[in-house]
Protein backbone atom coordinates (compact mmCIF):
# COMPACT_ATOMS: atom_id res chain seq x y z
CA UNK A 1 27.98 65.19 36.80
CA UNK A 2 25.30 67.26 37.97
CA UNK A 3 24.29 66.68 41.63
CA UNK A 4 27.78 66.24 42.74
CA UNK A 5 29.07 68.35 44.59
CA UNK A 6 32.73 69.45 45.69
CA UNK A 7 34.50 70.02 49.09
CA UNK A 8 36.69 72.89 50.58
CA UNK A 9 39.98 71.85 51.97
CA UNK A 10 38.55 72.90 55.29
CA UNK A 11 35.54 70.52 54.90
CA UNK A 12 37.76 68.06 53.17
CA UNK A 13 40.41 67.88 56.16
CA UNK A 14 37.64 66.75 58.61
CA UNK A 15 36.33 64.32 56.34
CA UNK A 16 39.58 62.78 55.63
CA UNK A 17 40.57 62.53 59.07
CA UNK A 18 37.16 60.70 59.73
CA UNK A 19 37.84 58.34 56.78
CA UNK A 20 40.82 57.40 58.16
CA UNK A 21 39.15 56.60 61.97
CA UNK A 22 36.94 54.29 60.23
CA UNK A 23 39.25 52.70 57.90
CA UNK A 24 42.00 52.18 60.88
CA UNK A 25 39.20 50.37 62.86
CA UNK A 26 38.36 48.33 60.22
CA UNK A 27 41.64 47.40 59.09
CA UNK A 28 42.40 46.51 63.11
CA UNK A 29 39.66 43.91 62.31
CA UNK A 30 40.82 42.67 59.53
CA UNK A 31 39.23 44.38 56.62
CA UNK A 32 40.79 45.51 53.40
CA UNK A 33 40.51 48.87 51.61
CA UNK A 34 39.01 48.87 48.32
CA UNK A 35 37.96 51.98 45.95
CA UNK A 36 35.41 52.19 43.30
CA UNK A 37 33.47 55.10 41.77
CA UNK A 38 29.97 55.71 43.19
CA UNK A 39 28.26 55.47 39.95
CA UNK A 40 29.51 55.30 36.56
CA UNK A 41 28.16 56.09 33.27
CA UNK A 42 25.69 53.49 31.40
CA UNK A 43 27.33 53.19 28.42
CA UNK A 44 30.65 51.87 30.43
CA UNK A 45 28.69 49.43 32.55
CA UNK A 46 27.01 47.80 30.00
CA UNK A 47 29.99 47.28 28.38
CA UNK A 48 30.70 45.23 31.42
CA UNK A 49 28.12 43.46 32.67
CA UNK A 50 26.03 43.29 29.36
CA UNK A 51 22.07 44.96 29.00
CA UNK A 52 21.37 42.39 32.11
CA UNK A 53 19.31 44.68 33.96
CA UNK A 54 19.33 42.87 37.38
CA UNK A 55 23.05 44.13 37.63
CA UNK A 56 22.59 47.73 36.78
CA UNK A 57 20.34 50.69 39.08
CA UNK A 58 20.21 53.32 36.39
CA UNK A 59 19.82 56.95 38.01
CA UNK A 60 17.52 59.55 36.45
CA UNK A 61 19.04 61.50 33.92
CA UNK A 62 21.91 63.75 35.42
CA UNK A 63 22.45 66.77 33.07
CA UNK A 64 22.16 64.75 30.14
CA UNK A 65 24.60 62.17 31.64
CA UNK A 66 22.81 58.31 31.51
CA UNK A 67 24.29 57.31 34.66
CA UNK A 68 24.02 54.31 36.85
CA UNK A 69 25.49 52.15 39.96
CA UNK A 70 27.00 48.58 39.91
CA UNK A 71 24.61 45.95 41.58
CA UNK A 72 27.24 45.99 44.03
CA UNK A 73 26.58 49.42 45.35
């Protein structure tokens, strides 16, 4: 979507190697890994969680994308 953006391999190995710093110390501690998209589009989290609006953040309109984040997130 628009307002995303995309990283270089160079930018992407330092990030990566961060990531895994963090997630080593919190796995040392006993947390567990999960991964889920940032934000999603409407349409599919509606399907989900129904038009309940207390579990949906919509985001402004992304290049004609209706997107929005879990209340989750």
């Amino acid at each position: 979507p628009q307002g995303t953006r995309d990283y270089g391999p160079k930018q992407m190995a330092i990030r990566e190697r961060a990531f895994h710093a963090i997630i080593s110390s919190f796995k040392r501690h006993g947390a567990e890994v999960i991964d889920t998209p940032v934000f999603e589009l409407k349409e599919t989290l509606t399907g989900k969680y129904g038009e309940d609006s207390k579990l949906i953040y919509d985001l402004k309109d992304q290049g004609g994308e209706l997107l929005s984040l879990r209340y989750d997130l």
